[in-house]
N, C-alpha and C. Protein backbone atom coordinates (compact mmCIF):
# COMPACT_ATOMS: atom_id res chain seq x y z
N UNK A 1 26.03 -14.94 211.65
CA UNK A 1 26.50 -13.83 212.43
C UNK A 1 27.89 -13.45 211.95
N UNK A 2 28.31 -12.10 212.06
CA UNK A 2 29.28 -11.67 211.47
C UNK A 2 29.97 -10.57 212.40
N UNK A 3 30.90 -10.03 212.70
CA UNK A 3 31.65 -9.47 213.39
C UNK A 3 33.14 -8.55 212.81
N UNK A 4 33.58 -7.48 213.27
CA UNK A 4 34.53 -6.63 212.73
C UNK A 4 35.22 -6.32 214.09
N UNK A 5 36.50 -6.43 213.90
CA UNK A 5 37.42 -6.34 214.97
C UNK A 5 38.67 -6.12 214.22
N UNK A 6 39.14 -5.27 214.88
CA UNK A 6 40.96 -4.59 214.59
C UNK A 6 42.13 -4.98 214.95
N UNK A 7 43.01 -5.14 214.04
CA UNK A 7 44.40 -6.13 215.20
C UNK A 7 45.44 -4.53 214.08
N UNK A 8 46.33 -4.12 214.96
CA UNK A 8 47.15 -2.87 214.26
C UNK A 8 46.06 -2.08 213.60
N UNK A 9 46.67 -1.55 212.25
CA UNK A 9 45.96 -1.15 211.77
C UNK A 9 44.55 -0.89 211.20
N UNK A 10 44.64 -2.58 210.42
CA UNK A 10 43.54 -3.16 209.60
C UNK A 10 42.16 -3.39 210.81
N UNK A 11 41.17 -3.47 209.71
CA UNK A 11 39.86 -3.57 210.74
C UNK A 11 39.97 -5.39 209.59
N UNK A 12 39.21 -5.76 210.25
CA UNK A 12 39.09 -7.42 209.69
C UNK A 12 37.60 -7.53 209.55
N UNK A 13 36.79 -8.32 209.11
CA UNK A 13 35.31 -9.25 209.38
C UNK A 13 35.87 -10.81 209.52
N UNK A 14 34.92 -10.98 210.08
CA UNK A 14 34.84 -12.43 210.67
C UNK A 14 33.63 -13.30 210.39
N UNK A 15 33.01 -14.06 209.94
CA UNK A 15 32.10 -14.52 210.42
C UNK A 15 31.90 -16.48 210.55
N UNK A 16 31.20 -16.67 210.31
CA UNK A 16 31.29 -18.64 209.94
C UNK A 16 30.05 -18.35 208.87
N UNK A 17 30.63 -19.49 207.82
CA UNK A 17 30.33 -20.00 206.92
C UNK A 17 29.11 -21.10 206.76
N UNK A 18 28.74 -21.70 205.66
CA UNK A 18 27.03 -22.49 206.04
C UNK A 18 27.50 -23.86 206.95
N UNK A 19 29.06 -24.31 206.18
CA UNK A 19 29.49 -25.28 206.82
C UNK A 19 30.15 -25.28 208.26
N UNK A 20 29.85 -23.93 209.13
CA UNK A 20 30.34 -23.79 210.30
C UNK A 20 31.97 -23.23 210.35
N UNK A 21 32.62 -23.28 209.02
CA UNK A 21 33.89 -22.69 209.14
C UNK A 21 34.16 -21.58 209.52
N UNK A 22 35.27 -21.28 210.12
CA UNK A 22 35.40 -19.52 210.43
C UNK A 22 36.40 -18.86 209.68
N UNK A 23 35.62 -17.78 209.22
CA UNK A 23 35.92 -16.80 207.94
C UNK A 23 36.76 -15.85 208.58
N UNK A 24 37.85 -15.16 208.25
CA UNK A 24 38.43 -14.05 209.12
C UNK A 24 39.22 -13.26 207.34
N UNK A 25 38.76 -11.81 207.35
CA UNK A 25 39.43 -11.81 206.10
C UNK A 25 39.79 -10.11 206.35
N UNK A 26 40.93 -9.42 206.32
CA UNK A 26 41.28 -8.17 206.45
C UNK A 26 40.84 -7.49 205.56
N UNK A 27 40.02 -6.03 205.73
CA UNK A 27 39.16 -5.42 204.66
C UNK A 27 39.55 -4.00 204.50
N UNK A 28 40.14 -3.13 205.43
CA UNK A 28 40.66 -1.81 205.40
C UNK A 28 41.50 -0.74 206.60
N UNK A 29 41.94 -0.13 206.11
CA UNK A 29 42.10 0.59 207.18
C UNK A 29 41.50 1.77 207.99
N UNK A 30 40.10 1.43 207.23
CA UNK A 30 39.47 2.86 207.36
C UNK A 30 38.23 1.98 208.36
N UNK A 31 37.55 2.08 209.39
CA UNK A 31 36.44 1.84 210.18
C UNK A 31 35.24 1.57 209.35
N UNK A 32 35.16 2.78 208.78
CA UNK A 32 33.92 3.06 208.46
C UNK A 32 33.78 1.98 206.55
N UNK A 33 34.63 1.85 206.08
CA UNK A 33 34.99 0.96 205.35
C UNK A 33 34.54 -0.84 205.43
N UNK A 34 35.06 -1.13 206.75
CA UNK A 34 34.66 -2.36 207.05
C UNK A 34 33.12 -2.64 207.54
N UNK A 35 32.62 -1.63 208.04
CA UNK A 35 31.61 -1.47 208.56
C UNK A 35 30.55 -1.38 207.38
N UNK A 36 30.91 -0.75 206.15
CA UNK A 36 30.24 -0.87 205.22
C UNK A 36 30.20 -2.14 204.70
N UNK A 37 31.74 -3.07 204.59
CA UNK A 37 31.79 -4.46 204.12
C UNK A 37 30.98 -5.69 204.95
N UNK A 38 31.21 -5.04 206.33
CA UNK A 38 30.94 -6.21 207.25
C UNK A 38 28.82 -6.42 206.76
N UNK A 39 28.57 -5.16 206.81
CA UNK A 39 26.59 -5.07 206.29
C UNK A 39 26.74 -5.70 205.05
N UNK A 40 28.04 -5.89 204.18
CA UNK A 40 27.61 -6.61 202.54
C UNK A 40 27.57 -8.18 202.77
N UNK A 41 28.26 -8.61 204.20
CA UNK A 41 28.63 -9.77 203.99
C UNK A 41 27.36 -10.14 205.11
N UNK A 42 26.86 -9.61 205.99
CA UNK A 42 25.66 -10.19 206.72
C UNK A 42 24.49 -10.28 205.80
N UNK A 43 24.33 -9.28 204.74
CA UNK A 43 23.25 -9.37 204.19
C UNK A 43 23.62 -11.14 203.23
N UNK A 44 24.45 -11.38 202.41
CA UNK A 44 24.83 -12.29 202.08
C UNK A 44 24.44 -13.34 202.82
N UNK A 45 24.98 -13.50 203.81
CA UNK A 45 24.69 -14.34 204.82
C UNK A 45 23.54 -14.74 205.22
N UNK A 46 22.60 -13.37 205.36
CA UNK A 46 21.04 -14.18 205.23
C UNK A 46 20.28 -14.55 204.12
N UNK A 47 20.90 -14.38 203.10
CA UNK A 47 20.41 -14.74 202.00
C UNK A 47 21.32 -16.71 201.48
N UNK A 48 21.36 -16.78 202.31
CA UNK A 48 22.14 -18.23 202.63
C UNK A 48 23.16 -18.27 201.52
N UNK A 49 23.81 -17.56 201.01
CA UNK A 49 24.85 -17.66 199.78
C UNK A 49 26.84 -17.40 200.45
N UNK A 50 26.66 -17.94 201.21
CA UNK A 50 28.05 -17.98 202.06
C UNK A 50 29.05 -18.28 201.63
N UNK A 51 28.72 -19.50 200.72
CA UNK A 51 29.56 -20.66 199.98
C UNK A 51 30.21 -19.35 198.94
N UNK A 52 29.24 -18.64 197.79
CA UNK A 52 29.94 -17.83 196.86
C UNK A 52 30.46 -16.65 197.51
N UNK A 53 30.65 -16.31 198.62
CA UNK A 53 30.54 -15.08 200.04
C UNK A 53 32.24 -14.67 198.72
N UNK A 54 32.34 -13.53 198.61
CA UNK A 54 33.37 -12.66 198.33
C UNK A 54 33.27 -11.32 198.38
N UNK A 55 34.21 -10.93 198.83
CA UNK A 55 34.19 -9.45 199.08
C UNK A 55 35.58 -9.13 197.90
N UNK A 56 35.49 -8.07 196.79
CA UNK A 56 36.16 -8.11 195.94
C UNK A 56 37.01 -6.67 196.36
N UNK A 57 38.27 -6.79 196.26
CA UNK A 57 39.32 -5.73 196.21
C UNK A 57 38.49 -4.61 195.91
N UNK A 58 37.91 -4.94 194.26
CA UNK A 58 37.68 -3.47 193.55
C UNK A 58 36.24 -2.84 194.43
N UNK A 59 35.79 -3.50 195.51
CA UNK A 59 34.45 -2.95 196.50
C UNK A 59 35.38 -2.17 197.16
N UNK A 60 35.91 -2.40 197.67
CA UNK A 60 36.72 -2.13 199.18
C UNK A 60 37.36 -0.60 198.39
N UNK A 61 37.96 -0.45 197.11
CA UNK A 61 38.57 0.57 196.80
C UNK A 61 37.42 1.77 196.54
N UNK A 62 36.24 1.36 196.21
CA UNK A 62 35.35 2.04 196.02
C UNK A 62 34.72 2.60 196.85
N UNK A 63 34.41 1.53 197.86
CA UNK A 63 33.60 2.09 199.18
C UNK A 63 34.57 3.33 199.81
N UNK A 64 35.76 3.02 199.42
CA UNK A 64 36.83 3.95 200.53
C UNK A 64 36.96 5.17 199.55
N UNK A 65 36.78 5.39 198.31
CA UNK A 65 36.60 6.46 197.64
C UNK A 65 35.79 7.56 197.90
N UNK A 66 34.45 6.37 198.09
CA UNK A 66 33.02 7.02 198.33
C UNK A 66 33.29 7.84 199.49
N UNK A 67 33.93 7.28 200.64
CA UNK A 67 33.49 7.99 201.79
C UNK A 67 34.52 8.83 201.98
N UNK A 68 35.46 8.99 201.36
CA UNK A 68 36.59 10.00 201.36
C UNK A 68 36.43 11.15 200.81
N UNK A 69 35.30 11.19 199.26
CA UNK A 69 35.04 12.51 198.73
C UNK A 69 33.42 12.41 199.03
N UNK A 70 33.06 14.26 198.28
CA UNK A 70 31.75 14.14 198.60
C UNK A 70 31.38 13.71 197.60
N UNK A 71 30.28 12.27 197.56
CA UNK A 71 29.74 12.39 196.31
C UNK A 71 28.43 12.11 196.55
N UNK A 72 27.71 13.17 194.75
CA UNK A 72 26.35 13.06 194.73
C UNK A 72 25.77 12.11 194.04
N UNK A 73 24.50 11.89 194.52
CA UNK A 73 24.02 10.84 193.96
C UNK A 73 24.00 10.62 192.73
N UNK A 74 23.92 11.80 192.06
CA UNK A 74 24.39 11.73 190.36
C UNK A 74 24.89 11.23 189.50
N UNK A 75 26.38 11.38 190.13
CA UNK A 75 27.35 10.26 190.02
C UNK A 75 27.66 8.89 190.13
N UNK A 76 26.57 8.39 191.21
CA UNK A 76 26.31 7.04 191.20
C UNK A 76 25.64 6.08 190.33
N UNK A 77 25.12 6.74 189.31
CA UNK A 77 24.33 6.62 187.84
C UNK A 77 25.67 6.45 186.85
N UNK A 78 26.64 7.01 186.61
CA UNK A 78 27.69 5.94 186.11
C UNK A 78 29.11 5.45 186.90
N UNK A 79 29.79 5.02 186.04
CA UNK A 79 31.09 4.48 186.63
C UNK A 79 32.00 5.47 186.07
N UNK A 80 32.43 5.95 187.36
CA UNK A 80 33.31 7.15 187.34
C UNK A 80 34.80 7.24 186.95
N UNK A 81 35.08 6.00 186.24
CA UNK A 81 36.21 5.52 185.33
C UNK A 81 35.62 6.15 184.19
N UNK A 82 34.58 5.96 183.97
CA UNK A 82 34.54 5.65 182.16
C UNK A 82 34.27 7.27 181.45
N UNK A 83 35.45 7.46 181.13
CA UNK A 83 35.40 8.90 180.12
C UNK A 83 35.76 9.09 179.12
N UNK A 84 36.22 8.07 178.12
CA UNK A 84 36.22 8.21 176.72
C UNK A 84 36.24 6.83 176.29
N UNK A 85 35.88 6.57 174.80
CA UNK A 85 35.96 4.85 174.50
C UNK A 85 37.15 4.28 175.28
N UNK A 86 38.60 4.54 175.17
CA UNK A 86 39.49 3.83 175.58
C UNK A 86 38.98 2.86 177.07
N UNK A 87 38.41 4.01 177.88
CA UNK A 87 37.76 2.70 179.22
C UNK A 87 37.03 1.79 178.98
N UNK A 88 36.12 2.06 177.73
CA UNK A 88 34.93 1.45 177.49
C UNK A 88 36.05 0.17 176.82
N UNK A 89 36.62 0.22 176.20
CA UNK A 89 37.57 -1.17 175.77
C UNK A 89 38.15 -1.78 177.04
N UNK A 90 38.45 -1.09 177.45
CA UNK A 90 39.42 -1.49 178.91
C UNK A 90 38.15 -2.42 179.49
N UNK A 91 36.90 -2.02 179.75
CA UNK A 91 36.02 -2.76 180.05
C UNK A 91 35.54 -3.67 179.51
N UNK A 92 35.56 -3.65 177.76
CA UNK A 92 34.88 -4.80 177.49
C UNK A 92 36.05 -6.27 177.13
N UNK A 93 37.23 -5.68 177.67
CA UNK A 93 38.58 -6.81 177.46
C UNK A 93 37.97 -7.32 178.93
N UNK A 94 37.89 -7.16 179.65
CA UNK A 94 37.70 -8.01 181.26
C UNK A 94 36.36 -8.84 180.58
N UNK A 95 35.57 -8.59 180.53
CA UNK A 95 34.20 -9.69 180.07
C UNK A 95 33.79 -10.02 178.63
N UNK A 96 34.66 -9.85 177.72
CA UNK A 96 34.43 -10.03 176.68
C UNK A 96 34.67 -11.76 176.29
N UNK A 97 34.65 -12.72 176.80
CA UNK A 97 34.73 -14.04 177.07
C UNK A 97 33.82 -14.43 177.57
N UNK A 98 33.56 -13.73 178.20
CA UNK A 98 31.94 -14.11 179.14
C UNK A 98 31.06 -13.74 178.33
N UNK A 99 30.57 -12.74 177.80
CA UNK A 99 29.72 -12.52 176.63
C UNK A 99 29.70 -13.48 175.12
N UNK A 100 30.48 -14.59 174.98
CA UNK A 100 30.45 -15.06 173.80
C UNK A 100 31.62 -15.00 173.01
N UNK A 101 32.41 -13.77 173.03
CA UNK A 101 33.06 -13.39 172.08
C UNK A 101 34.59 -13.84 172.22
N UNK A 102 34.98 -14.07 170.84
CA UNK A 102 36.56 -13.96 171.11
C UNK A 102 36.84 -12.89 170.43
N UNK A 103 38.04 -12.05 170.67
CA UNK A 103 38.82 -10.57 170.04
C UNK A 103 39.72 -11.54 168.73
N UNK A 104 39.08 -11.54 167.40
CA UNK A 104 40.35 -11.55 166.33
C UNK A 104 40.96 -10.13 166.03
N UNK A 105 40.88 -9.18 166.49
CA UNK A 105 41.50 -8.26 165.69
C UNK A 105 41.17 -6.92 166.42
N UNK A 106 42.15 -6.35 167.30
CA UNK A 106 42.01 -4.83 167.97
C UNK A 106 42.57 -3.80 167.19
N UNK A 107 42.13 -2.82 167.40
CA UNK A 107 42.77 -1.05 166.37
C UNK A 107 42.34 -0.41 167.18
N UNK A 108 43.13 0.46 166.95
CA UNK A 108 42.63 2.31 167.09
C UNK A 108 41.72 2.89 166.04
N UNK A 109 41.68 2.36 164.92
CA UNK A 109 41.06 3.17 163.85
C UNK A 109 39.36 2.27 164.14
N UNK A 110 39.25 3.10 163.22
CA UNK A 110 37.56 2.38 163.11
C UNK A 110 37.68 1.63 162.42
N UNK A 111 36.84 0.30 162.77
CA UNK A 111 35.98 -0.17 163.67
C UNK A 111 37.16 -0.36 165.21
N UNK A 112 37.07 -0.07 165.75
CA UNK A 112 37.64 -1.05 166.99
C UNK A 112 38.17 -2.43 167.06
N UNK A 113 37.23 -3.32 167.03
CA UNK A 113 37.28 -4.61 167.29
C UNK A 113 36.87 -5.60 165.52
N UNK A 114 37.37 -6.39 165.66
CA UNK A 114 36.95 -7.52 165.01
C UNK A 114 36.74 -8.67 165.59
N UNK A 115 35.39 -8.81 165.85
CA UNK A 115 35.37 -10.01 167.01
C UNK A 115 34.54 -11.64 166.25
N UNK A 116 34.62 -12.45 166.76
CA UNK A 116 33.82 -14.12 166.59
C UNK A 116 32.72 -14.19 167.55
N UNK A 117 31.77 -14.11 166.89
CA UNK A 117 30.57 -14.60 167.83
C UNK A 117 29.86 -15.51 167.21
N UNK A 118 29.69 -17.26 167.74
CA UNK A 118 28.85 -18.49 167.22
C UNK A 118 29.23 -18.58 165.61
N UNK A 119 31.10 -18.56 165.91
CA UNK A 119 31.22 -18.30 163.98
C UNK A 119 30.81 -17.49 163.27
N UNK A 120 30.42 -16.24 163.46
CA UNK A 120 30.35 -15.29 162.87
C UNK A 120 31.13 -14.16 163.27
N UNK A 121 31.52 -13.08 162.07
CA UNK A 121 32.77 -12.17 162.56
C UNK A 121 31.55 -10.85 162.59
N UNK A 122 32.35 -10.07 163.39
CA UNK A 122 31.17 -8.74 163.68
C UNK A 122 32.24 -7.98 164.06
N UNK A 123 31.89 -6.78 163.56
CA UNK A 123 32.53 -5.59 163.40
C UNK A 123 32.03 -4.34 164.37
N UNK A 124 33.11 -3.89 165.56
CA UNK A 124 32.62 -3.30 166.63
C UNK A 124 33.23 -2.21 166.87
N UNK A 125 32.79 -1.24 167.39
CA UNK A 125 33.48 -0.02 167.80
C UNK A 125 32.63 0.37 169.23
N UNK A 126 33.55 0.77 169.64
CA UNK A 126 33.30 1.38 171.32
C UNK A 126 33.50 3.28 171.33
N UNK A 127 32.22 2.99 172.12
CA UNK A 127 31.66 4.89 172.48
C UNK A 127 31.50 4.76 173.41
N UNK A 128 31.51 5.96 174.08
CA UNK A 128 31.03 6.09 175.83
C UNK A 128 29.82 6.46 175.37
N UNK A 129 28.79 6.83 174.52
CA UNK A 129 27.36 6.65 174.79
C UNK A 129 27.10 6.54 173.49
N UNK A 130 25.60 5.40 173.36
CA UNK A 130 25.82 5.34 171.81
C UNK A 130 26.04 6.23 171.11
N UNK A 131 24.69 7.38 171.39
CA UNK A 131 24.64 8.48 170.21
C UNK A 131 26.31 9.27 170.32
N UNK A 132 26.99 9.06 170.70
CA UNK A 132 27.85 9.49 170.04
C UNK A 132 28.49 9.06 168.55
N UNK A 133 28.07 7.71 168.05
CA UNK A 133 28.03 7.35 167.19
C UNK A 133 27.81 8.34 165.49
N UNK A 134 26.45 8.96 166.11
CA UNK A 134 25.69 9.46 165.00
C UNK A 134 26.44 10.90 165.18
N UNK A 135 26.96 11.29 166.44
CA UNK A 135 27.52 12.87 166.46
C UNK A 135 28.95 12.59 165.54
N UNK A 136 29.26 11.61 165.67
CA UNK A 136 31.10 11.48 165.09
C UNK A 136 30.88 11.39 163.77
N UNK A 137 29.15 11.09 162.91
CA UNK A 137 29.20 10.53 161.75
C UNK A 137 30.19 9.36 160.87
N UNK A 138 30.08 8.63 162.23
CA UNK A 138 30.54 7.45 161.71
C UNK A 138 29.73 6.68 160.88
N UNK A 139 30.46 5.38 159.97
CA UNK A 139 29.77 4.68 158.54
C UNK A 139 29.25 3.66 159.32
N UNK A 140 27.29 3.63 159.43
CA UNK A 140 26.88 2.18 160.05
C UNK A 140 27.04 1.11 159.42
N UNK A 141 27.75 1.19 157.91
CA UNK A 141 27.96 -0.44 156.99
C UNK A 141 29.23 -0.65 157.85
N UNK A 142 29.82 -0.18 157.45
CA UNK A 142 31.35 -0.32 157.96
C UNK A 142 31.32 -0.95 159.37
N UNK A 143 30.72 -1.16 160.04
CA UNK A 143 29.88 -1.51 161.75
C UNK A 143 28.94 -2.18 161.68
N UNK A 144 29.29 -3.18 162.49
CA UNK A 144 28.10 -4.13 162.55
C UNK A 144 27.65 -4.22 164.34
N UNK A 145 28.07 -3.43 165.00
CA UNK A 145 27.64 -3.12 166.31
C UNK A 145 28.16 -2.53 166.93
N UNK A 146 27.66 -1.52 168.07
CA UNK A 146 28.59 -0.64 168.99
C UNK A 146 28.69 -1.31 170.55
N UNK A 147 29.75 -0.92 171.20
CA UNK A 147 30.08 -1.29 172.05
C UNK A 147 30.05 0.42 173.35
N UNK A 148 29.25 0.05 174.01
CA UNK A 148 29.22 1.42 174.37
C UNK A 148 28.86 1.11 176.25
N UNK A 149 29.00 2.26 176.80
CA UNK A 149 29.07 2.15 178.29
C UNK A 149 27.47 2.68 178.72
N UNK A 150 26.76 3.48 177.66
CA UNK A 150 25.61 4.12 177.93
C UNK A 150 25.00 4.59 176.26
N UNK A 151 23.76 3.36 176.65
CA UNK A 151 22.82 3.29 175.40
C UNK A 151 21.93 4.34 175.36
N UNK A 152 21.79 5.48 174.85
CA UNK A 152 21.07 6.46 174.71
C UNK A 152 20.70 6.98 173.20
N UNK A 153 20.76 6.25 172.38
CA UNK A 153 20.49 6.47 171.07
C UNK A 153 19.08 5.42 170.76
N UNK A 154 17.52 5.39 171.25
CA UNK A 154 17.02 4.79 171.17
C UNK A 154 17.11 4.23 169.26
N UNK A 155 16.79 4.80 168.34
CA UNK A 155 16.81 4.40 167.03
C UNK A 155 17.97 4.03 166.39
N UNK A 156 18.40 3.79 167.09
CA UNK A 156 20.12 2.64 166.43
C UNK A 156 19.96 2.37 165.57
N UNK A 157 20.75 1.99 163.88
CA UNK A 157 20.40 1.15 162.94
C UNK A 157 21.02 0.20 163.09
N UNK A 158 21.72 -0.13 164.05
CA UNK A 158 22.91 -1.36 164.29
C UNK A 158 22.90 -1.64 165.70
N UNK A 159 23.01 -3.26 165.95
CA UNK A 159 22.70 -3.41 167.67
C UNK A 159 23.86 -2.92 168.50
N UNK A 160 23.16 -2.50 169.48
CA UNK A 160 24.32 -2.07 170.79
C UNK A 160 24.52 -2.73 171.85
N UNK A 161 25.98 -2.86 172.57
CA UNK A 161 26.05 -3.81 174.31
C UNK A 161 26.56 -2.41 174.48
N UNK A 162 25.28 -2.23 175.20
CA UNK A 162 25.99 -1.64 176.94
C UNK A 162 26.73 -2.40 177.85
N UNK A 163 27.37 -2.00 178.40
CA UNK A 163 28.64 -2.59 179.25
C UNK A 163 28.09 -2.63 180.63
N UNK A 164 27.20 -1.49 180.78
CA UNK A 164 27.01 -0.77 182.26
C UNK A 164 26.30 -1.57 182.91
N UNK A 165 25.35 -2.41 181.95
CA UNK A 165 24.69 -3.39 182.45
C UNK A 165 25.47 -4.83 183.14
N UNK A 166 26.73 -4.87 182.80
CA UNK A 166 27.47 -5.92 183.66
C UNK A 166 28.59 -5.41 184.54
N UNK A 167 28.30 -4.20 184.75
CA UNK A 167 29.31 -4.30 185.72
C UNK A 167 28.28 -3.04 187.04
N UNK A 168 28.51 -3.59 188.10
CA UNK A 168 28.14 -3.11 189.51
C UNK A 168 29.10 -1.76 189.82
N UNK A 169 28.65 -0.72 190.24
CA UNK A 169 29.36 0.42 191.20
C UNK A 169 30.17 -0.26 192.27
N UNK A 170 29.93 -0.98 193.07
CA UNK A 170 30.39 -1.31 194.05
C UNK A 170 31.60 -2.32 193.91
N UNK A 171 31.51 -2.95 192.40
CA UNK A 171 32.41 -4.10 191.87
C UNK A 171 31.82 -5.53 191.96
């Protein structure tokens, strides 16, 4: 069971934990905000995952975005950060450790990246959708993979990470 209650400003959730502890964690100043958080954390809750229970900053900024402008569902199909490679790097520096890789070598020029994967070096550049690749007439030797936010170039001659696939709208 879970609960939302206001002390000043902030709205809070509350609930207890698998081990019976009590959770109390400040989530916004907006009602309708917490109310959205407080349904992320009951659903959690019945799904018995309490222990990993987090509610992340970057939700809370989003949810309060959402309900502040109008938005169409359209938009919920990408991440409304990402508008030219530069985000798409910005994104793949946060999980690029988690994927395998270490960064030997960042640029502006092409390729992008020079990265280590299982001892091997691979040569990367970041697009906000693949086929932009083939519109820029960029060199596929020169590249040994793209780094992109939205894979839409089904006939690639070189493999692609989508990004979009690890990261959530909601955070």
């Amino acid at each position: 069971m879970a609960w939302l209650y206001q002390r000043g400003k902030k709205w809070w959730i509350g609930y207890y934990d698998e081990g019976g502890n009590r959770v109390r964690k400040s989530v916004s100043e907006s009602k309708e905000v917490a109310e959205l958080t407080l349904k992320r954390v009951e659903v959690e809750l019945a799904k018995k995952n309490a222990k990993s229970l987090a509610v992340p900053e970057a939700a809370l900024e989003v949810i309060d975005r959402h309900l502040k402008e109008d938005v169409h569902v359209e938009r919920l199909a990408t991440y409304p950060g990402v508008r030219n490679p530069t985000n798409v790097r910005e994104l793949f520096i946060r999980i690029y450790n988690k994927l395998g890789f270490e960064v030997l070598k960042s640029q502006d020029e092409f390729p992008h990246y020079v990265l280590s994967s299982e001892d091997r070096l691979v040569r990367a550049h970041t697009l906000v959708r693949s086929s932009d690749f083939q519109k820029q007439g960029l060199d596929d030797l020169g590249c040994d993979s793209l780094i992109c936010w939205i894979h839409d170039w089904e006939k690639s001659p070189i493999p692609v990470l989508e990004l979009s696939e690890y990261y959530d709208f909601y955070g």
